[in-house]
N, C-alpha and C. Protein backbone atom coordinates (compact mmCIF):
# COMPACT_ATOMS: atom_id res chain seq x y z
N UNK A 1 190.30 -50.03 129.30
CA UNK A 1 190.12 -49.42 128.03
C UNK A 1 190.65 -50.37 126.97
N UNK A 2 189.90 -50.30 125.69
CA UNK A 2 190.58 -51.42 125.16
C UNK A 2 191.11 -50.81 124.17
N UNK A 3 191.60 -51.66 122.71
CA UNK A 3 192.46 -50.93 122.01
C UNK A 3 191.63 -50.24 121.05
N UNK A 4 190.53 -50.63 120.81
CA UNK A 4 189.76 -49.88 119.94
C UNK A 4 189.35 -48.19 120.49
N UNK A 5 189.01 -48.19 121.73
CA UNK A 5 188.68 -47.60 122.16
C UNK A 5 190.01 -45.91 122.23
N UNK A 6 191.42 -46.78 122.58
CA UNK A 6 192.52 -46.06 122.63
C UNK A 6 192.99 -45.32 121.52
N UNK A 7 192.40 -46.10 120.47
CA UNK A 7 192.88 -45.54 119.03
C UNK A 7 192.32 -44.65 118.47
N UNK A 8 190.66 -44.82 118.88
CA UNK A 8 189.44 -43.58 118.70
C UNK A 8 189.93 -42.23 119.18
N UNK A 9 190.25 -42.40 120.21
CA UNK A 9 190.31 -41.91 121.81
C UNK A 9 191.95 -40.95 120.95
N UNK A 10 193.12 -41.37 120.68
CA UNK A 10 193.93 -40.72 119.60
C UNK A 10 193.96 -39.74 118.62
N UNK A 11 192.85 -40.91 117.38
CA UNK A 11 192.81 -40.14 116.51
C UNK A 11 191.92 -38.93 116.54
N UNK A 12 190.84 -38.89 117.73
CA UNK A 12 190.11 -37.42 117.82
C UNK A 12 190.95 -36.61 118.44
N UNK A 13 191.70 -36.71 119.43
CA UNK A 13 193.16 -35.94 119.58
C UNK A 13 193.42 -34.88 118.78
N UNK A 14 194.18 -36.05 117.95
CA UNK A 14 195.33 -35.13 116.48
C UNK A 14 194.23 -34.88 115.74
N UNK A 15 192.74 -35.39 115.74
CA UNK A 15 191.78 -34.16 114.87
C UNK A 15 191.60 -32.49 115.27
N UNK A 16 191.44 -32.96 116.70
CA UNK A 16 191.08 -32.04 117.49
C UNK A 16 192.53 -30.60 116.96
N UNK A 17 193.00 -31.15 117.76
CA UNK A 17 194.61 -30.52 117.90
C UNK A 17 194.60 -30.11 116.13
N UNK A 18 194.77 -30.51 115.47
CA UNK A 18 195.12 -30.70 114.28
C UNK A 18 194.25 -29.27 113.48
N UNK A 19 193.26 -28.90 114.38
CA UNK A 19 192.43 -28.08 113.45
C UNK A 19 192.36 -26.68 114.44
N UNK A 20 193.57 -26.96 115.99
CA UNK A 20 193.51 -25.57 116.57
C UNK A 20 194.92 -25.09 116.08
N UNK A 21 195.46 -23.26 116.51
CA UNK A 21 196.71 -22.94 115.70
C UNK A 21 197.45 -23.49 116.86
N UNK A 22 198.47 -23.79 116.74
CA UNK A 22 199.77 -23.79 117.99
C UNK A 22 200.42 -22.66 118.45
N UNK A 23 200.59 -22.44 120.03
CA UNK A 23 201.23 -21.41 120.05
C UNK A 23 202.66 -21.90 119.73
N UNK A 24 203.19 -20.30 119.02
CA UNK A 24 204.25 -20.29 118.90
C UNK A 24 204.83 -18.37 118.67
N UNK A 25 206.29 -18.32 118.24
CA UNK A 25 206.74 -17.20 118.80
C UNK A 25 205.71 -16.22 118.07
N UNK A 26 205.36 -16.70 117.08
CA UNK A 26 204.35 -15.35 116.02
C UNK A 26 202.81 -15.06 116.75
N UNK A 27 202.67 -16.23 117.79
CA UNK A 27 201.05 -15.61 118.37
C UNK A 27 201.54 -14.87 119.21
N UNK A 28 202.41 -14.26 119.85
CA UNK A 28 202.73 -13.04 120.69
C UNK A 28 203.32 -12.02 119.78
N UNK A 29 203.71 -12.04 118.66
CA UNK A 29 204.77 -10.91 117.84
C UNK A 29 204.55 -11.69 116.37
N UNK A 30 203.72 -11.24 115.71
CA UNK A 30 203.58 -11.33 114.15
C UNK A 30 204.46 -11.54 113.29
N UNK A 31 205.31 -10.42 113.72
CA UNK A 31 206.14 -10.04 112.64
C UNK A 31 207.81 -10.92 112.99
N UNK A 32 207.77 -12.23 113.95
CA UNK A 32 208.99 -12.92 114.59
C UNK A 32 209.09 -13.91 113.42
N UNK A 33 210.48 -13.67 113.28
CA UNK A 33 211.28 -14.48 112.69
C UNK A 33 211.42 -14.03 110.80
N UNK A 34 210.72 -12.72 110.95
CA UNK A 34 210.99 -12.06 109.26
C UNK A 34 211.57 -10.93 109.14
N UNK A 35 212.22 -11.52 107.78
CA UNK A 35 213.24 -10.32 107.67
C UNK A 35 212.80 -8.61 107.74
N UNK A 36 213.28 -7.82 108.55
CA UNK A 36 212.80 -6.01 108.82
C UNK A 36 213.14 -5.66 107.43
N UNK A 37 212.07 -4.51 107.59
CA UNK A 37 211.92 -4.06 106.31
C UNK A 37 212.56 -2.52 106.83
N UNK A 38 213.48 -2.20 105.84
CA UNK A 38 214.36 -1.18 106.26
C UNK A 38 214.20 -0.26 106.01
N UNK A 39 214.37 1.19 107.00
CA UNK A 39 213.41 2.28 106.42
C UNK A 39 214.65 3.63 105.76
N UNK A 40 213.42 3.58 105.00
CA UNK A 40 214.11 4.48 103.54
C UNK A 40 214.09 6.11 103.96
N UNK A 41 214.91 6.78 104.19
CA UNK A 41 214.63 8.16 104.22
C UNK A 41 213.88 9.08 103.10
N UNK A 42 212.89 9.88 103.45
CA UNK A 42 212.67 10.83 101.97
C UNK A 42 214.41 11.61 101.45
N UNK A 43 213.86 11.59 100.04
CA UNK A 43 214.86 12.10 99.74
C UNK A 43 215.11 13.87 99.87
N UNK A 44 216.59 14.30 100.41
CA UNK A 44 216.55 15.66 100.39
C UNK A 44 216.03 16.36 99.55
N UNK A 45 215.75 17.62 100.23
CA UNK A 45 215.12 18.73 99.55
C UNK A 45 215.59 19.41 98.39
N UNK A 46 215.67 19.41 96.99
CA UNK A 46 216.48 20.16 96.10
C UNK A 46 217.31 21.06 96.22
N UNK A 47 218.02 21.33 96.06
CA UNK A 47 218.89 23.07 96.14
C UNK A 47 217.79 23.64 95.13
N UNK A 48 218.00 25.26 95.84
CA UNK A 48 217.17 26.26 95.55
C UNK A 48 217.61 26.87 93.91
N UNK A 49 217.12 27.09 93.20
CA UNK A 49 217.72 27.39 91.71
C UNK A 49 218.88 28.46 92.16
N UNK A 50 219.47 28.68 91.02
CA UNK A 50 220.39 29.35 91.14
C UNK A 50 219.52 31.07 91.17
N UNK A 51 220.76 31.90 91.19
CA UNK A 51 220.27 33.64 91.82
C UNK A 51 220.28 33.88 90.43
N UNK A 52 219.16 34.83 89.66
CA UNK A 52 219.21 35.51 88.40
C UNK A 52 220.41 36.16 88.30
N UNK A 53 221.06 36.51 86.90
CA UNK A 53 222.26 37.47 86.98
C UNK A 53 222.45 38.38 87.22
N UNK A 54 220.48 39.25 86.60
CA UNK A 54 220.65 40.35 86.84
C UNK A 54 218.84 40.40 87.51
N UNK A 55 218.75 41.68 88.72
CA UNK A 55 217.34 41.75 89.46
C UNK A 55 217.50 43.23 90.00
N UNK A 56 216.23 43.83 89.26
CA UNK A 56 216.13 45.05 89.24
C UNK A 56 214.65 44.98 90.48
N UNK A 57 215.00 45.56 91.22
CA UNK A 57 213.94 46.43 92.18
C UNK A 57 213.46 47.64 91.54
N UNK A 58 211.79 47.44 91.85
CA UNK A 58 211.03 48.86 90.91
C UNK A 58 211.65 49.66 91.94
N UNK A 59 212.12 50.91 90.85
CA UNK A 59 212.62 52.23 91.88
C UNK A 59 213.84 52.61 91.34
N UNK A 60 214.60 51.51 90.87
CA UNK A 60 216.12 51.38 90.51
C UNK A 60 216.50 52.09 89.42
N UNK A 61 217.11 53.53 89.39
CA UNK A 61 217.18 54.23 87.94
C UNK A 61 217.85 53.38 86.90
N UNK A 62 217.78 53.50 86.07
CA UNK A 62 218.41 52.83 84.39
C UNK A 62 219.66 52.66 84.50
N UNK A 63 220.33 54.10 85.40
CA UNK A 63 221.78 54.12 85.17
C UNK A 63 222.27 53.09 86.27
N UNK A 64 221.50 52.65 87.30
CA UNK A 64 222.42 51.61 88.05
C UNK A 64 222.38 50.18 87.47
N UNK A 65 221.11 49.68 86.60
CA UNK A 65 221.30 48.95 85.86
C UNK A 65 221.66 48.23 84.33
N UNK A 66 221.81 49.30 84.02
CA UNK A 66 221.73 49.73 82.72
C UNK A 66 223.22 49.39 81.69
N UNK A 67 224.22 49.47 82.69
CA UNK A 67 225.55 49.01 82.35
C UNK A 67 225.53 47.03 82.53
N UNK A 68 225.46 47.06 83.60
CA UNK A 68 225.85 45.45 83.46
C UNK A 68 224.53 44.68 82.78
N UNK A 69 223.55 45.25 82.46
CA UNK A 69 222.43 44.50 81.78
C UNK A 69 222.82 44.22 80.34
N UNK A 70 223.70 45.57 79.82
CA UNK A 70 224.11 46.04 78.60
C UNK A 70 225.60 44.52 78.61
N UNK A 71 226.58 44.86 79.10
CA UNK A 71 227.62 43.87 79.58
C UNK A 71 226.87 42.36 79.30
N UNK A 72 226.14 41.60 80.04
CA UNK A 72 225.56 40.59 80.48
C UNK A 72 225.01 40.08 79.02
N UNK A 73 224.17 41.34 78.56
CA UNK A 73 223.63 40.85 77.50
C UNK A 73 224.56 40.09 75.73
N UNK A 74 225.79 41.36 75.94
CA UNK A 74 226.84 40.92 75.30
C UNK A 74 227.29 40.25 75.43
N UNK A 75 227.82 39.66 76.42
CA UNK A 75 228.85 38.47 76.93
C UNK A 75 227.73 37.28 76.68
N UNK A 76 226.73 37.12 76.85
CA UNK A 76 225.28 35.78 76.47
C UNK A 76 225.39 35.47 74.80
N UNK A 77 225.29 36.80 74.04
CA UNK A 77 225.83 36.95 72.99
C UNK A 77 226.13 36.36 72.02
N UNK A 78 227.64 36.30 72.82
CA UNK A 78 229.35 36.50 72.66
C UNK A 78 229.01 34.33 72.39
N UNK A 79 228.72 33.99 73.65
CA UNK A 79 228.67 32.74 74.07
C UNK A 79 227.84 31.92 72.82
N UNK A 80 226.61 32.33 72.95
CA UNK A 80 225.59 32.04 72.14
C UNK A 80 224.48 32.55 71.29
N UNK A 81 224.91 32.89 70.14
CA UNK A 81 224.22 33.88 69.66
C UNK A 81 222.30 33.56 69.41
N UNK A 82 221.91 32.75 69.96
CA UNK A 82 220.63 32.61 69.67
C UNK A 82 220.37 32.44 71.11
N UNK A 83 220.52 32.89 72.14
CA UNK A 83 220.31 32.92 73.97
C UNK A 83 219.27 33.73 73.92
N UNK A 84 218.26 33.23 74.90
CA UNK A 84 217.01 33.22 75.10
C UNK A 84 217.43 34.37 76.45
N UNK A 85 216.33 35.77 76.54
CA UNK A 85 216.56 36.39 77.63
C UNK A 85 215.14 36.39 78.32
N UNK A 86 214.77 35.72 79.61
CA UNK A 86 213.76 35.43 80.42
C UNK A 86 213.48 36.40 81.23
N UNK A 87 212.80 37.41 81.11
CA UNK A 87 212.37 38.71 81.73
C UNK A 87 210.91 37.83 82.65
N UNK A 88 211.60 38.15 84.18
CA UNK A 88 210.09 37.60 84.89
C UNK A 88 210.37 38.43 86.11
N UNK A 89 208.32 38.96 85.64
CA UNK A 89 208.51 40.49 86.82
C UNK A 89 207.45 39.51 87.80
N UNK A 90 208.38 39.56 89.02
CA UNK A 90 207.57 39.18 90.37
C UNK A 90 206.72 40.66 90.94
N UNK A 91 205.72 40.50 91.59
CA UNK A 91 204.91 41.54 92.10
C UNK A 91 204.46 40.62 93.64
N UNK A 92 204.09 41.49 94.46
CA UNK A 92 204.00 40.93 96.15
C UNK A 92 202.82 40.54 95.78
N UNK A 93 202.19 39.81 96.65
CA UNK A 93 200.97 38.98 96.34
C UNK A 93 200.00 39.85 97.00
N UNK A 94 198.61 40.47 95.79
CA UNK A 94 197.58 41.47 96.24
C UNK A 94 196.12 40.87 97.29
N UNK A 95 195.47 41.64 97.73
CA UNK A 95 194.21 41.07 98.07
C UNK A 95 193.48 40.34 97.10
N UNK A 96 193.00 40.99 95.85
CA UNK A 96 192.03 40.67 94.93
C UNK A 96 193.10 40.49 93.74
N UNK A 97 192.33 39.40 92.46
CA UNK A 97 192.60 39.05 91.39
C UNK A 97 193.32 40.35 90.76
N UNK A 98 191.71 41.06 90.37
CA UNK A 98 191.88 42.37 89.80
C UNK A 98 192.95 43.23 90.21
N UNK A 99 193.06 43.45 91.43
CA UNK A 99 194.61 44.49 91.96
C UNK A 99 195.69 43.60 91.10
N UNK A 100 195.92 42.53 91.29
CA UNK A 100 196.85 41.76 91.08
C UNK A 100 197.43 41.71 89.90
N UNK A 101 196.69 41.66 88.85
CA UNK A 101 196.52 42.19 87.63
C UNK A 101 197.30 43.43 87.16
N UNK A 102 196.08 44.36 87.74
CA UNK A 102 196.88 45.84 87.48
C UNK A 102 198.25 45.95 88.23
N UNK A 103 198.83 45.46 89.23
CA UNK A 103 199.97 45.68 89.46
C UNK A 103 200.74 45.05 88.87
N UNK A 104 200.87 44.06 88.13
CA UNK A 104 201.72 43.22 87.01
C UNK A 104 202.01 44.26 85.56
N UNK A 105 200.87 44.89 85.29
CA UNK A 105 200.20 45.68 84.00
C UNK A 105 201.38 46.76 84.68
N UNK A 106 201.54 47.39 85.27
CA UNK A 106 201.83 48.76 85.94
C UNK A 106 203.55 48.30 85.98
N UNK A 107 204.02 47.30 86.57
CA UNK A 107 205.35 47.04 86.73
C UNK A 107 205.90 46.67 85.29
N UNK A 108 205.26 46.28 84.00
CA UNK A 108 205.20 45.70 82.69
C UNK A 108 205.68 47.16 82.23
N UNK A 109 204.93 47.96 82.20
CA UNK A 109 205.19 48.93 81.48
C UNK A 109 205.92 50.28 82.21
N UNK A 110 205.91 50.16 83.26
CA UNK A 110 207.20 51.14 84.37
C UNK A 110 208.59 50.36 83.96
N UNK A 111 208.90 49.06 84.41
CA UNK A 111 210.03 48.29 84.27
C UNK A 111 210.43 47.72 83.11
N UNK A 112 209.64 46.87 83.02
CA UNK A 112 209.96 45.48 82.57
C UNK A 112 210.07 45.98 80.87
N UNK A 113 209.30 46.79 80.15
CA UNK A 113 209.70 47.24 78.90
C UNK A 113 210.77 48.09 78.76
N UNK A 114 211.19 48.69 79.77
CA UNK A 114 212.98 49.25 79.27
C UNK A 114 213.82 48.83 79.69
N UNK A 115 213.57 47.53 80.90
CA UNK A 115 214.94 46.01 80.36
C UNK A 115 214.72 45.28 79.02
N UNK A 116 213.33 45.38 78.47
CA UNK A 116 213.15 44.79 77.21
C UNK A 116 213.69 45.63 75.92
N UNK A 117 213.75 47.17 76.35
CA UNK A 117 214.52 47.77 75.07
C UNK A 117 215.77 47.77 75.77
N UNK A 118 216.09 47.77 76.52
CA UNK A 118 217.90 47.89 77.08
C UNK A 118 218.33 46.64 76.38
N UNK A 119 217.79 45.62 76.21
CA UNK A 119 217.82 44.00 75.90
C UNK A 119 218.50 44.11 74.40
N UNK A 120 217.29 44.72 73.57
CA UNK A 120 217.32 44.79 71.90
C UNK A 120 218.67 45.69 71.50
N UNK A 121 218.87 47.37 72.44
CA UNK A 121 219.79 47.98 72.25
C UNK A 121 220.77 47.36 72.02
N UNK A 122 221.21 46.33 73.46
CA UNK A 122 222.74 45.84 73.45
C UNK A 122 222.76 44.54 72.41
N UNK A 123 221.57 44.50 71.41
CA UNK A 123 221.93 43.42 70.52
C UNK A 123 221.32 41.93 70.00
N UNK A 124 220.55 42.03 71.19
CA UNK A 124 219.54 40.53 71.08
C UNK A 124 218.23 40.97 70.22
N UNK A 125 217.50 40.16 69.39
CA UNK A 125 216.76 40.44 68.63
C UNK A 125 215.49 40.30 69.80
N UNK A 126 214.37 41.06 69.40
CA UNK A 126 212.96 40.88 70.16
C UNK A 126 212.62 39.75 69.96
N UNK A 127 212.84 38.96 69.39
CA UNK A 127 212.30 37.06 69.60
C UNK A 127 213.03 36.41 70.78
N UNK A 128 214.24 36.87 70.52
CA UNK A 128 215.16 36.40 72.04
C UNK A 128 214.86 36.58 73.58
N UNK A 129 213.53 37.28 73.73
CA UNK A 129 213.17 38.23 74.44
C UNK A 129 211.63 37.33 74.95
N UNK A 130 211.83 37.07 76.31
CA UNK A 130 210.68 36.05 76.91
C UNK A 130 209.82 36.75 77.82
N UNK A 131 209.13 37.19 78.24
CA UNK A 131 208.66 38.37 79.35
C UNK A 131 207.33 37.15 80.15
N UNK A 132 207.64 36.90 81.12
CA UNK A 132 206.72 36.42 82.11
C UNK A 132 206.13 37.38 83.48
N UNK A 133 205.14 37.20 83.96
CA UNK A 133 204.64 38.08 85.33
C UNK A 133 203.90 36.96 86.12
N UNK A 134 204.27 36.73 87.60
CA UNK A 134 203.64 35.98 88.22
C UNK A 134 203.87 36.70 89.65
N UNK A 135 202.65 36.55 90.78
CA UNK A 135 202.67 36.83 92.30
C UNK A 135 203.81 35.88 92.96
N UNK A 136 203.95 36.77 93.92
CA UNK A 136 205.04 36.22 94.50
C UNK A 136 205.35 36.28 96.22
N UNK A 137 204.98 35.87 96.81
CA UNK A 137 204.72 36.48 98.47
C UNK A 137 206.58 36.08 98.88
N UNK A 138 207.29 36.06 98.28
CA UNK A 138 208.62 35.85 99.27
C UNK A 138 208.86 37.74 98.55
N UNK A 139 208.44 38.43 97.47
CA UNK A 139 208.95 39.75 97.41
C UNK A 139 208.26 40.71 98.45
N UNK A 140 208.81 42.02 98.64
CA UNK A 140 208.09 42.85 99.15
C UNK A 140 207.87 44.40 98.60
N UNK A 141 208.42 44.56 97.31
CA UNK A 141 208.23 45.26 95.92
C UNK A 141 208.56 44.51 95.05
N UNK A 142 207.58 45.22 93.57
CA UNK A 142 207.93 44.61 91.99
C UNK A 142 209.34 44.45 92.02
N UNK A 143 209.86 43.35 91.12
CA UNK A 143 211.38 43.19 91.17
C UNK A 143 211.32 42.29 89.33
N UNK A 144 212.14 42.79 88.89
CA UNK A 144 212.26 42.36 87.35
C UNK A 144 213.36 41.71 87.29
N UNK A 145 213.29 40.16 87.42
CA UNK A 145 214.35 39.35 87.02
C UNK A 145 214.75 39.22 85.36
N UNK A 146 216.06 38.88 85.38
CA UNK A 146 216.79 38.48 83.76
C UNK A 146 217.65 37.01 84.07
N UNK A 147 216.97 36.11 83.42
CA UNK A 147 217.93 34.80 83.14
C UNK A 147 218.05 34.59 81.33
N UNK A 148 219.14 34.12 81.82
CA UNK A 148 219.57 33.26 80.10
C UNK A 148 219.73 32.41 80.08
N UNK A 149 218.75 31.60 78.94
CA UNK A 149 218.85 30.12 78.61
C UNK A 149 219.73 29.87 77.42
């Protein structure tokens, strides 16, 4: 062989070679020799809001609530005289729209309007006075919550 021949004979070699990959640790495991990517937990679940002060179950005569609503409302007052009172009547969740409806309508005007005059009695003006109605599948009767903002 001569030297011309040896040198050809070389440089198609390191062409050759030169244009296949090499093994090495990443053609068996990709991800060898890089830094892990570290895994993040979701973050916990919120705490549950706090418990209304005051929660009337439809059924509940005036006189069992009727004192500390009166109390509650004074002492909010007392604190802040422009306190917002959030009347929100939950109802169990109906078959149809329409039922759903009328049972909001029905708990509105059974309940929820004589915590709204018990409200004005003990002193808060009717603007102070927020009245919401939404379904609710964790109740299992109308229930008339009171928060203060």
């Amino acid at each position: 062989m001569t030297k011309y021949s040896q040198i050809i004979m070389g440089t198609s070699c390191l062409l050759i070679l030169g244009g296949c990959q090499l093994i090495d640790q990443r053609t068996f495991n990709p991800s060898a020799g890089r830094k892990p990517i570290p895994y993040v937990p979701p973050a916990p679940p919120a705490p549950p809001p706090p418990a209304p002060p005051i929660e009337i179950v439809q059924g509940t005569p005036a006189e069992q609530w009727g004192k500390p609503l009166t109390g509650l409302v004074k002492d909010a007052l007392q604190r802040k005289s422009d306190a917002m009172f959030i009347v929100t009547i939950l109802t169990p969740i109906s078959q149809t729209p329409d039922a759903q409806q009328e049972q909001m309508q029905k708990t509105i005007q059974q309940n929820a309007q004589d915590v709204a005059q018990a409200i004005v009695k003990a002193g808060a003006k009717p603007q102070q006075i927020h009245m919401t109605a939404k379904a609710d599948g964790s109740v299992q009767k109308n229930v008339v919550q009171v928060n203060i903002q």
